[in-house]
Structure formats: structure tokens, C-alpha cells
N, C-alpha and C. Protein backbone atom coordinates (compact mmCIF):
# COMPACT_ATOMS: atom_id res chain seq x y z
N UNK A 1 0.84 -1.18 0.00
CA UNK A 1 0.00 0.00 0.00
C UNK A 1 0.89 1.24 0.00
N UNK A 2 0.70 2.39 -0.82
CA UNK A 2 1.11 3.31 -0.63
C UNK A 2 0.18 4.09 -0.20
N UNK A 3 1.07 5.20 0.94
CA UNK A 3 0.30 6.56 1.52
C UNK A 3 0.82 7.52 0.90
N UNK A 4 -0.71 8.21 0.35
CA UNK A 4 -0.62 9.96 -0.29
C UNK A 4 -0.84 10.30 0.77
N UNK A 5 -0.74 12.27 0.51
CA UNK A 5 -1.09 13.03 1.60
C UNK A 5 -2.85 12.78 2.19
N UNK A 6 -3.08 12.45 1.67
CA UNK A 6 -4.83 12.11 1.46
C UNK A 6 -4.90 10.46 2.64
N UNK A 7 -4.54 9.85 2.48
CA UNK A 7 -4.61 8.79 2.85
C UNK A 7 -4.80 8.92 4.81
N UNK A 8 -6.02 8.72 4.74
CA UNK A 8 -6.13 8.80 6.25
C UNK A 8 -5.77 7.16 7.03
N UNK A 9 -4.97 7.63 8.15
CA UNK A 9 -4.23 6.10 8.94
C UNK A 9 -5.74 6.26 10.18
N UNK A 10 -6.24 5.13 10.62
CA UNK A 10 -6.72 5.28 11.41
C UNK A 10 -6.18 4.24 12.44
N UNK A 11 -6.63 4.74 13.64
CA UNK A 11 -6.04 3.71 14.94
C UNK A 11 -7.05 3.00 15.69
N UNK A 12 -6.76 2.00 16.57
CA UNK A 12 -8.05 0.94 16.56
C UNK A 12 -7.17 -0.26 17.81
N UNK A 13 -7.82 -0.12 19.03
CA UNK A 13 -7.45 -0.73 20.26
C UNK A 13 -7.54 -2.17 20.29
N UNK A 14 -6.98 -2.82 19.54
CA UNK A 14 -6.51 -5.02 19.53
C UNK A 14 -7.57 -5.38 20.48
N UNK A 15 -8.17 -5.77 19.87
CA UNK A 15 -8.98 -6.76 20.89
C UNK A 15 -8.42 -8.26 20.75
N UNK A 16 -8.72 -9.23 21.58
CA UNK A 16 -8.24 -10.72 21.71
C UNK A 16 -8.20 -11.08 20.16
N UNK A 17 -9.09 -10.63 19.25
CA UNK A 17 -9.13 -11.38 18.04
C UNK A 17 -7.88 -11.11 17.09
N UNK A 18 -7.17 -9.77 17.54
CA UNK A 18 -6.30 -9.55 16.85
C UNK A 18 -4.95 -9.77 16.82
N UNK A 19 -4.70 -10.33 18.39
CA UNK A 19 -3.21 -11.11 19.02
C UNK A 19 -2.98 -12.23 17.31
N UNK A 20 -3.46 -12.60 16.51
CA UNK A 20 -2.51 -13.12 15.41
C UNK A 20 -1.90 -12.49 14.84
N UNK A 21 -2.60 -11.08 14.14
CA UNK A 21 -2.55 -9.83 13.60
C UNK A 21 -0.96 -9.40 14.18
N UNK A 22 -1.16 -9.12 15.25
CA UNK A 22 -0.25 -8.40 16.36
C UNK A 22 1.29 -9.21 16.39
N UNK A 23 0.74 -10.37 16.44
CA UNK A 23 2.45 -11.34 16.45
C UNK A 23 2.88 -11.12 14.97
N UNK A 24 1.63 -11.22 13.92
CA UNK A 24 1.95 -11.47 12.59
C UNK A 24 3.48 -10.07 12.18
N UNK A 25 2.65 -8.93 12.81
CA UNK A 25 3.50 -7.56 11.90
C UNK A 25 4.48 -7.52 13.16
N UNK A 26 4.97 -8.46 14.62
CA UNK A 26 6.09 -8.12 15.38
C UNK A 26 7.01 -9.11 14.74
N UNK A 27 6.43 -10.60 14.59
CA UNK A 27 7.47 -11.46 13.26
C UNK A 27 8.02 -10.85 12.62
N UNK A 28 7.17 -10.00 11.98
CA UNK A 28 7.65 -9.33 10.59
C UNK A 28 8.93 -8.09 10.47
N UNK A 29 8.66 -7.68 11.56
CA UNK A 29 9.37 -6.25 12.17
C UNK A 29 10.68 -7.02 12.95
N UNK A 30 10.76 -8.25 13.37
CA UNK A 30 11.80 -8.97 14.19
C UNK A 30 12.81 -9.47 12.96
N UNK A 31 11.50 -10.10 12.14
CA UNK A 31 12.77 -10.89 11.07
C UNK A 31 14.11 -9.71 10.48
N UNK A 32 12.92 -8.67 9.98
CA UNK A 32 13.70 -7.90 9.03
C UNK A 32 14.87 -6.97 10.03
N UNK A 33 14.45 -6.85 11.45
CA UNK A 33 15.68 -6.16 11.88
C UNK A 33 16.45 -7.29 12.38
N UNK A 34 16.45 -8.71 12.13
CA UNK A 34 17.33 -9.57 12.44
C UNK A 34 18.04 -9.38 10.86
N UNK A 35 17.73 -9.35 9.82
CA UNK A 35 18.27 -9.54 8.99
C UNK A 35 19.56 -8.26 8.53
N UNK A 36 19.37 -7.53 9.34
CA UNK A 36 19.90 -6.07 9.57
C UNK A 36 20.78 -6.26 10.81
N UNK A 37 21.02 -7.09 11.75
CA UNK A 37 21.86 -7.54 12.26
C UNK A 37 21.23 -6.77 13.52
N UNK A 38 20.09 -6.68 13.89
CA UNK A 38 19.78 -6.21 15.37
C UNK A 38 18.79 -7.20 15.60
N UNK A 39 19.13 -7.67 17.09
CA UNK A 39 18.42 -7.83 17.73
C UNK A 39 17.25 -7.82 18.92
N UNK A 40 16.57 -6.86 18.43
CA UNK A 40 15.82 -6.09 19.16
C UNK A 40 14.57 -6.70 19.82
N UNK A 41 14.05 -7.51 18.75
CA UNK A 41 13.31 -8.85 19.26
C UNK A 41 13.58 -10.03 18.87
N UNK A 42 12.87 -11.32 19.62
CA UNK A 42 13.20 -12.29 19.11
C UNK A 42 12.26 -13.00 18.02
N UNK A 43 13.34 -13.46 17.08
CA UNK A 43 12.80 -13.86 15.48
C UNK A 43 12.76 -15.72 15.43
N UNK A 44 11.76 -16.03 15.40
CA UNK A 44 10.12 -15.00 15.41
C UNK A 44 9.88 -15.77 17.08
N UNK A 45 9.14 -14.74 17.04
CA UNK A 45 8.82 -14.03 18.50
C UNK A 45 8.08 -15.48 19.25
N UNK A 46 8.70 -15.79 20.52
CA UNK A 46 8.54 -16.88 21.25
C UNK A 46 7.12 -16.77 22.47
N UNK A 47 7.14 -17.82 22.64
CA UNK A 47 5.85 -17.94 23.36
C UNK A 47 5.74 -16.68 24.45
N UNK A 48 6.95 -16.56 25.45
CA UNK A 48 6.90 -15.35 26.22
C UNK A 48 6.47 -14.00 25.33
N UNK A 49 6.50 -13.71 24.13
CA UNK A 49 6.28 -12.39 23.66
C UNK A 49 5.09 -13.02 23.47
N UNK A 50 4.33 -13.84 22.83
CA UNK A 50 2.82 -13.95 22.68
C UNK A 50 2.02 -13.73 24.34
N UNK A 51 2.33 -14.47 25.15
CA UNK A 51 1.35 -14.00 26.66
C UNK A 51 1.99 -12.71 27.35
N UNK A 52 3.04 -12.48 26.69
CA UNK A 52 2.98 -10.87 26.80
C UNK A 52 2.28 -9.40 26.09
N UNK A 53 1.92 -9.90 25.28
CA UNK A 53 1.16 -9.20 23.83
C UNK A 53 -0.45 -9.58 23.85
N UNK A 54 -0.64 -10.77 24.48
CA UNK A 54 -2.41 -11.19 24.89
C UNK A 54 -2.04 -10.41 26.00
N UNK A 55 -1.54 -10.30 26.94
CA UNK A 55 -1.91 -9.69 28.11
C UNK A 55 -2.16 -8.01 28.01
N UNK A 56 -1.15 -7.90 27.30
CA UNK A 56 -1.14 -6.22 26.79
C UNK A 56 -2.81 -5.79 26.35
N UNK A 57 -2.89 -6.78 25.52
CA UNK A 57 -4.05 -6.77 25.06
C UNK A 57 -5.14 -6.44 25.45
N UNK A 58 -5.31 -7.47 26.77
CA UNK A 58 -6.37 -7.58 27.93
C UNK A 58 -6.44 -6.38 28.46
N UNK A 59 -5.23 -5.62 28.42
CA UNK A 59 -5.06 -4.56 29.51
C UNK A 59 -5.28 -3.01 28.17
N UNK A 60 -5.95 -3.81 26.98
CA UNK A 60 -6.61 -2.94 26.19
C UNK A 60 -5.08 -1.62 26.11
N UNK A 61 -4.05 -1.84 26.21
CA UNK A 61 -2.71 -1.16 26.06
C UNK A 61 -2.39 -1.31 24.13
N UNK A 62 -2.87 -2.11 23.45
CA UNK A 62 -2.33 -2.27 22.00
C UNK A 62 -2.87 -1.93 21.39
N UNK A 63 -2.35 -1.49 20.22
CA UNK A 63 -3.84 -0.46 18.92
C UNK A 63 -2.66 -0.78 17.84
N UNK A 64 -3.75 -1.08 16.79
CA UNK A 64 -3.41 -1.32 15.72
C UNK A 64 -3.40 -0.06 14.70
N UNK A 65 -2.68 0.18 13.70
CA UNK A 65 -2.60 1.15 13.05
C UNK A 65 -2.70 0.63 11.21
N UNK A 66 -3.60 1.60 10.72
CA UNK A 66 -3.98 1.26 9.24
C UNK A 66 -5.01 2.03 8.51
N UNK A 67 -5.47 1.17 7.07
CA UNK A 67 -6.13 2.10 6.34
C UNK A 67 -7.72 0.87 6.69
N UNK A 68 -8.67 1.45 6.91
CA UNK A 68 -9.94 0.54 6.80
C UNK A 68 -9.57 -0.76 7.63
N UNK A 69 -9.33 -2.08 6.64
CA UNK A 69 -9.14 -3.61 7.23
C UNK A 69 -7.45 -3.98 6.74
N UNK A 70 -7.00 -3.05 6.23
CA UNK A 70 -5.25 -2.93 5.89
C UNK A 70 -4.51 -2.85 6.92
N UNK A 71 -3.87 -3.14 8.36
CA UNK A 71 -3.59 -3.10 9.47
C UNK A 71 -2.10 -3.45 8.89
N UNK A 72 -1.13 -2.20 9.36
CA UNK A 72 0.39 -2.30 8.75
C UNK A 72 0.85 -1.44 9.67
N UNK A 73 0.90 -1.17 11.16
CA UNK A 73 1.25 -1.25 12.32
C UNK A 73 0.40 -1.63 13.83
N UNK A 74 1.75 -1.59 14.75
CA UNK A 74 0.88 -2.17 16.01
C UNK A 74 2.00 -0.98 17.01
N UNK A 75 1.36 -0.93 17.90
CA UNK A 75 2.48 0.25 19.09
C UNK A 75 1.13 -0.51 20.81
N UNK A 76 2.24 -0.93 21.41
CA UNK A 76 1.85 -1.00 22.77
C UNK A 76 1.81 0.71 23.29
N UNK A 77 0.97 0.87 24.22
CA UNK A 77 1.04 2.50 25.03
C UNK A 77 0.54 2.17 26.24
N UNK A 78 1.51 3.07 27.34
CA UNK A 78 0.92 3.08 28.63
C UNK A 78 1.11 4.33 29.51
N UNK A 79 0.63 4.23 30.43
CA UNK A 79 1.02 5.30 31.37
C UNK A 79 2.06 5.09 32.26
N UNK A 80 2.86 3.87 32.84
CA UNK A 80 3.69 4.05 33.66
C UNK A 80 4.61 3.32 32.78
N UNK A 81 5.90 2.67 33.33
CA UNK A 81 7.02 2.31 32.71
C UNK A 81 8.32 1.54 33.65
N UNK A 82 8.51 0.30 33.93
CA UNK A 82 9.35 0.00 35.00
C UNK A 82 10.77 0.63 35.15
N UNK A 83 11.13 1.07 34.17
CA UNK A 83 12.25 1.79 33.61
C UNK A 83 12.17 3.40 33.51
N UNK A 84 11.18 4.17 34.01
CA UNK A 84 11.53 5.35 34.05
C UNK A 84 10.44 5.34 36.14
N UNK A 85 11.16 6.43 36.31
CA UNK A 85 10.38 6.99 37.42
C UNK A 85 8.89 6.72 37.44
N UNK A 86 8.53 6.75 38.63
CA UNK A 86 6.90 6.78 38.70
C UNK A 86 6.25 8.19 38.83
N UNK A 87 6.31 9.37 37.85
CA UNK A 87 6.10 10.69 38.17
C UNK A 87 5.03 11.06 37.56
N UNK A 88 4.37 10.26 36.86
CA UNK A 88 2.76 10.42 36.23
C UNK A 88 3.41 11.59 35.36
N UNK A 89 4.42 12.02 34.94
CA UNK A 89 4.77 12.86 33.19
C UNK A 89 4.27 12.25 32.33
N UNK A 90 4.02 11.27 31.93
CA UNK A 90 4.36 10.84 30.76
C UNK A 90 3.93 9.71 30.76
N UNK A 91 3.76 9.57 28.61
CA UNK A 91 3.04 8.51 28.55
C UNK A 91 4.35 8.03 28.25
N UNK A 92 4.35 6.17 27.15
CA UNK A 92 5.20 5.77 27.24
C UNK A 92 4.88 4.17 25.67
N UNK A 93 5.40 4.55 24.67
CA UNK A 93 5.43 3.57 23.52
C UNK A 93 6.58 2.71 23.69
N UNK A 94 5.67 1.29 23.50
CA UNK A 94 6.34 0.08 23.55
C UNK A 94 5.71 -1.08 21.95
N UNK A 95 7.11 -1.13 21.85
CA UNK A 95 6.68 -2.34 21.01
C UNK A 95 6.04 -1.84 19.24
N UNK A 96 6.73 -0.48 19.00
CA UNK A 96 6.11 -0.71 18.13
C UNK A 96 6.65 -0.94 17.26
N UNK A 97 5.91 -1.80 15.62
CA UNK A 97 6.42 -2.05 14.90
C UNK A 97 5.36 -2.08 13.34
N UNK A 98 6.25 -1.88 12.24
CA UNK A 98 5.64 -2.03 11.11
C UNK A 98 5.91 -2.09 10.11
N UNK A 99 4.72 -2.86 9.24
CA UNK A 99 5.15 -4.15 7.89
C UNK A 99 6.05 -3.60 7.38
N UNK A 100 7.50 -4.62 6.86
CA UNK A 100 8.20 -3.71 6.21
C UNK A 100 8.03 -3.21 4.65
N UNK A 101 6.61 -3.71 4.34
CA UNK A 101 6.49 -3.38 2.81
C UNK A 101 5.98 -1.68 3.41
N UNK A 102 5.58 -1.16 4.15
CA UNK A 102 5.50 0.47 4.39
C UNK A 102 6.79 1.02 4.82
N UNK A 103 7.45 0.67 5.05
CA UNK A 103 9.09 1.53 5.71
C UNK A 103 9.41 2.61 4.27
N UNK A 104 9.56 3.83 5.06
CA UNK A 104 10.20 4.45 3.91
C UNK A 104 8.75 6.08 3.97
N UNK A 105 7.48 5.48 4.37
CA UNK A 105 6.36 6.12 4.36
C UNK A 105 6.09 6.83 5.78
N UNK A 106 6.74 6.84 6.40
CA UNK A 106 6.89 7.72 7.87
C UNK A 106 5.81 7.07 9.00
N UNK A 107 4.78 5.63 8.54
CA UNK A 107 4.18 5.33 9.41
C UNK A 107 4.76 5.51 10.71
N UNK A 108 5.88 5.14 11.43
CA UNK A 108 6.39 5.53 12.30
C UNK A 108 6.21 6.62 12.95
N UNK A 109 6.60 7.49 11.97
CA UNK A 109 6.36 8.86 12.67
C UNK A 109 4.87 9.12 12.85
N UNK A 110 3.95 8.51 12.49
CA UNK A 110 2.34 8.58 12.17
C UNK A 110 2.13 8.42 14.02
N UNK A 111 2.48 6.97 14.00
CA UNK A 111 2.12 6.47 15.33
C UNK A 111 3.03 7.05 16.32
N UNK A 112 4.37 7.80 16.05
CA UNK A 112 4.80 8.87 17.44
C UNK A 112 3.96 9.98 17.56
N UNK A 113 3.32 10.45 16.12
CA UNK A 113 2.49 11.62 16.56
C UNK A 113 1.47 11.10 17.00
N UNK A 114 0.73 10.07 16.58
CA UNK A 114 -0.88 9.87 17.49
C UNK A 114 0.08 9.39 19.13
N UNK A 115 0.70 8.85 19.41
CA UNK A 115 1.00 8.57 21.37
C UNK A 115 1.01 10.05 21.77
N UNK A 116 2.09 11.10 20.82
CA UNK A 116 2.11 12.49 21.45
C UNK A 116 0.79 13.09 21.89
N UNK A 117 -0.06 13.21 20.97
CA UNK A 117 -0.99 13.72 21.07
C UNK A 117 -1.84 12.57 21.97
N UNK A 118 -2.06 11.61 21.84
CA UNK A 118 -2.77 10.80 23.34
C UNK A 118 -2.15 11.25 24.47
N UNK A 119 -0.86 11.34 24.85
CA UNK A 119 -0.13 12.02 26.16
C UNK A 119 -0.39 13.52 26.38
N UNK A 120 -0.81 14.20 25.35
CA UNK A 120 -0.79 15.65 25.09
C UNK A 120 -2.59 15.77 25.75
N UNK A 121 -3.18 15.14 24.84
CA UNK A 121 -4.40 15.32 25.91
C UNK A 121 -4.80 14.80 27.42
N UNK A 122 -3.81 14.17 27.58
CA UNK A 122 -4.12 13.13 29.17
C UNK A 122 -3.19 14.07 30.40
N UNK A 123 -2.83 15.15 29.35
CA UNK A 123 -2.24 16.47 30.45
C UNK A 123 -0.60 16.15 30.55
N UNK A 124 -0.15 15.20 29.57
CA UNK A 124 1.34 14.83 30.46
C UNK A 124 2.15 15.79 29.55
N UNK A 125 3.45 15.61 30.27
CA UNK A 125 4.32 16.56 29.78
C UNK A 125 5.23 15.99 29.19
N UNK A 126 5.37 14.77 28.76
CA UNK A 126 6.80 13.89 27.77
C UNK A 126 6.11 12.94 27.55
N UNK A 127 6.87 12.42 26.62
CA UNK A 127 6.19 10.82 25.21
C UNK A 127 8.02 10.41 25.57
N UNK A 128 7.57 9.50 26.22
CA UNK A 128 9.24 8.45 26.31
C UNK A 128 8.79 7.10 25.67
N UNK A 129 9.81 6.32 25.91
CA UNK A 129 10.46 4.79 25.17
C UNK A 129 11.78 4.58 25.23
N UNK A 130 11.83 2.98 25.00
CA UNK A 130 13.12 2.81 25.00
C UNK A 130 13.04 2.33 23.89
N UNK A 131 14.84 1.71 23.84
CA UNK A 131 15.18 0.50 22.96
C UNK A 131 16.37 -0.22 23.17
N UNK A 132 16.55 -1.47 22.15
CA UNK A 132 17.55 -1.70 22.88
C UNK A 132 19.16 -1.03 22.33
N UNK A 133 19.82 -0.83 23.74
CA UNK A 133 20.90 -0.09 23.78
C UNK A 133 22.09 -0.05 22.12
N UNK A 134 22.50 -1.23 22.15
CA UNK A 134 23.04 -1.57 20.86
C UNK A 134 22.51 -1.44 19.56
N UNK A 135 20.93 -0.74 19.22
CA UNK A 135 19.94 -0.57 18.25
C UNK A 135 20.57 0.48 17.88
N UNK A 136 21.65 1.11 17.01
CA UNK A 136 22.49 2.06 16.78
C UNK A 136 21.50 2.88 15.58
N UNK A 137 20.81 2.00 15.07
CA UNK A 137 19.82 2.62 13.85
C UNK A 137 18.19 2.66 14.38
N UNK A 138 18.01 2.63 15.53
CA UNK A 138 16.88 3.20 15.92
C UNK A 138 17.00 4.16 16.92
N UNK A 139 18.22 4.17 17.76
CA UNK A 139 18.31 5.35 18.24
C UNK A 139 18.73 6.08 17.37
N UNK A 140 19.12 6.43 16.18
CA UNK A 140 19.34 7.48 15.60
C UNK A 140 17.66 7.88 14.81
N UNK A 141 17.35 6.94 14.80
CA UNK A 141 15.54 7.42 14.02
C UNK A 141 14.96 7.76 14.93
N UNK A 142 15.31 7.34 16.41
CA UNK A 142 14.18 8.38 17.57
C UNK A 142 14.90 10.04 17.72
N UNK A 143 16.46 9.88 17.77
CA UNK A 143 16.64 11.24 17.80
C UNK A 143 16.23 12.10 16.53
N UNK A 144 16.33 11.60 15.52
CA UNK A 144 16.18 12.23 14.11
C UNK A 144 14.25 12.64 14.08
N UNK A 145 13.17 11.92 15.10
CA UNK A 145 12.06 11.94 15.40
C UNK A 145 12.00 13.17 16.84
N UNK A 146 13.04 13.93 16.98
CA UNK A 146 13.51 14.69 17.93
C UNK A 146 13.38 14.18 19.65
N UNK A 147 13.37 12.65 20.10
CA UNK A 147 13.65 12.47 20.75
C UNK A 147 15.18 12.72 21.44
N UNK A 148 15.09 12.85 22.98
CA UNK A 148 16.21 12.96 23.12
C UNK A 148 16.71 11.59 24.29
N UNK A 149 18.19 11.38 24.47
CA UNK A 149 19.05 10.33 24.73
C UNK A 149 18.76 10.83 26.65
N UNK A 150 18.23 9.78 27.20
CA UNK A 150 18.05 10.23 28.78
C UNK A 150 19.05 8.96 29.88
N UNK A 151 19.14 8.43 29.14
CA UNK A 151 20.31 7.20 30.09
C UNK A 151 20.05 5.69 29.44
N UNK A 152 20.53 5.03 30.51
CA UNK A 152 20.67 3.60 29.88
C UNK A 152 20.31 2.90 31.12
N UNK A 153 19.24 1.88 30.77
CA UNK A 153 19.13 0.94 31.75
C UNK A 153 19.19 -0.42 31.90
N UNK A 154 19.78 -0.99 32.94
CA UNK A 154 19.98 -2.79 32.38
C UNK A 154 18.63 -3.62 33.08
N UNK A 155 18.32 -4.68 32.36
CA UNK A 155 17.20 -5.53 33.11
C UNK A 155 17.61 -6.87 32.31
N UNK A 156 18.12 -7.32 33.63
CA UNK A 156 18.90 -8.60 33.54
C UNK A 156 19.76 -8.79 32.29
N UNK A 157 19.44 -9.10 31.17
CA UNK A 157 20.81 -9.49 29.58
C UNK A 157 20.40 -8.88 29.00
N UNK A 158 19.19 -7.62 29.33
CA UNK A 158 18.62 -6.70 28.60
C UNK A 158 19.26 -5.46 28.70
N UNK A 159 19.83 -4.23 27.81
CA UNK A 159 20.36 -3.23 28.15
C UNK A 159 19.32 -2.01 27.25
N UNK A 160 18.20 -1.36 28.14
CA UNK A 160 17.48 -0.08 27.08
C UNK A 160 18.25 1.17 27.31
N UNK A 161 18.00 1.76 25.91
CA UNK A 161 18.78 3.13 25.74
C UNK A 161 16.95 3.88 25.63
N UNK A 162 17.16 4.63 27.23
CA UNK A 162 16.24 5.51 27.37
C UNK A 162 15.67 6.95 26.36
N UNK A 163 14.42 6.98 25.59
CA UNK A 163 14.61 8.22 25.22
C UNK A 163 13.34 8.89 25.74
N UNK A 164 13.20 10.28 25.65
CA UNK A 164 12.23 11.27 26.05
C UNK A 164 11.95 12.57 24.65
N UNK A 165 10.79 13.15 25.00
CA UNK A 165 10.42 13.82 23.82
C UNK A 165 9.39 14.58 24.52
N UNK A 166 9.59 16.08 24.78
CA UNK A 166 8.45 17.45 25.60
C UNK A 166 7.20 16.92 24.27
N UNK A 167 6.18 17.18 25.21
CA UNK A 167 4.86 16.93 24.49
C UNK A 167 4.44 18.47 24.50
N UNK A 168 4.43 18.58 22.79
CA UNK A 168 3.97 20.25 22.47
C UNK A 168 3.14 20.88 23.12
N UNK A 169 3.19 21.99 23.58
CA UNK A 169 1.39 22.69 24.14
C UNK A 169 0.93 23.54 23.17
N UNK A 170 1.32 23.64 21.99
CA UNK A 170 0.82 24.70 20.99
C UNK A 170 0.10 25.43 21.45
């Protein structure tokens, strides 16, 4: 699918029916950055990421992103984060990912602006995330998305490179 300026993305909260959907485009997003030599998730994604992704689910945290029944991203969102402070700032994108036949079309940036603006109306004052530390080409696409570099944290053989981003008040 290609997006014109015209092309409206709409967003749409995973219900249980869509956890295939959901593993289908994190496979997809795992293989191709395995094939790119990061390992950011695991290819293809093991039973722990599936009852982590139904649970997300449950907890109505996942939304799918697309045109109509065309679904060519997914982004977990929450309000707290085990990895940053508990200071109610900020919301917080996890997990997102998308088909790589759209890369190149800024979906990405689609779904940082809809979390901004979900955090922007829920009163908070920053849109954070991580990734993982060694992801040398996604931290440069969150800073280049004007995130900025806030520390590094380890969780257990896991190492995230913290980022943050002021939520506009226009």
C-alpha cells in the first residue's frame, strides 16, 4: 500500500481477536531487523512475547494502526514504565512495529504523533520509550524523530537506551 497526503491512517485498540494480527507484523518487524543484524526482538517471536502481547491486550494497552481492514502497524502505550520513574509525566510507547512493505512512508512517525498527542491530551508533559541499547539505527531514528538520549538501563541481559520527547502545548 502506498500513503498519499490524502490517505487517512486510522487507529483501533486489539482486541483478543487480533493477538494473530499483532504477532503477525512483530514477526515481521523482528525478522527484518534480524536480517539487519539487530536484535531487538526475538525472530520469530517466542511464546513469552505472545502471553505478553495477549496480556497487553487484555489490559486494552495495544492499537493497531492502518487504512480501513489494511492493518500495517501495532504500538503498545501506557502510562507508567518500569524503567523510568513513577512521576505520572508521561506517557510511554512500547513495542512498536511495522510491515516492512510500508518503511520508507513515515508510518512511524504517524504512530509517534498519534501517542504524542494521546499524552498531550491526558495532560502529560513527555512521550518516552526505550530501545535496545546496541539498536544504533533506531536510536538514531528516535533522535532524528527529535527524541532525546536520557540514560541507559539494564534488566537482567537486557540493556534499554532511554529516550524522552516534551509533548507540544501549541
Amino acid at each position: 500500500m502506498k500513503i498519499t497526503p490524502t490517505t487517512v491512517i486510522d487507529t483501533k485498540i486489539a482486541g483478543p481477536e487480533d493477538l494473530p494480527l499483532v504477532m503477525e507484523i512483530l514477526a515481521e518487524a523482528a525478522a527484518w531487523l534480524k536480517e539487519k543484524g539487530i536484535d531487538q526482538w526475538p525472530s520469530p517471536p517466542n511464546e513469552h512475547w505472545q502471553r505478553r502481547m495477549a496480556e497487553a491486550i487484555q489490559r486494552e494497552e495495544v492499537y493497531t494502526f492502518g487504512v480501513v481492514k489494511n492493518r500495517f502497524g501495532i504500538a503498545r502505550f501506557t502510562w507508567t514504565d518500569p524503567y523510568w520513574p513513577d512521576d505520572n509525566l508521561a506517557g510511554y510507547v512500547h513495542s512498536m512495529a511495522v510491515r516492512s512493505d510500508m518503511h520508507g512512508q513515515n508510518v512511524g512517525g504517524v504512530i509517534l504523533f498519534w501517542a504524542m498527542m494521546k499524552a498531550r491530551r491526558a495532560g502529560k508533559q513527555f512521550l518516552r520509550l526505550d530501545c535496545l541499547a546496541g539498536n544504533g539505527r533506531l536510536r538514531q531514528y528516535y533522535e532524528d524523530q527529535g527524541f532525546h538520549f536520557r540514560g541507559l538501563v539494564t534488566d537482567r541481559d537486557y540493556q534499554a537506551a532511554l529516550f524522552e520527547k516534551a509533548v507540544p502545548t501549541f
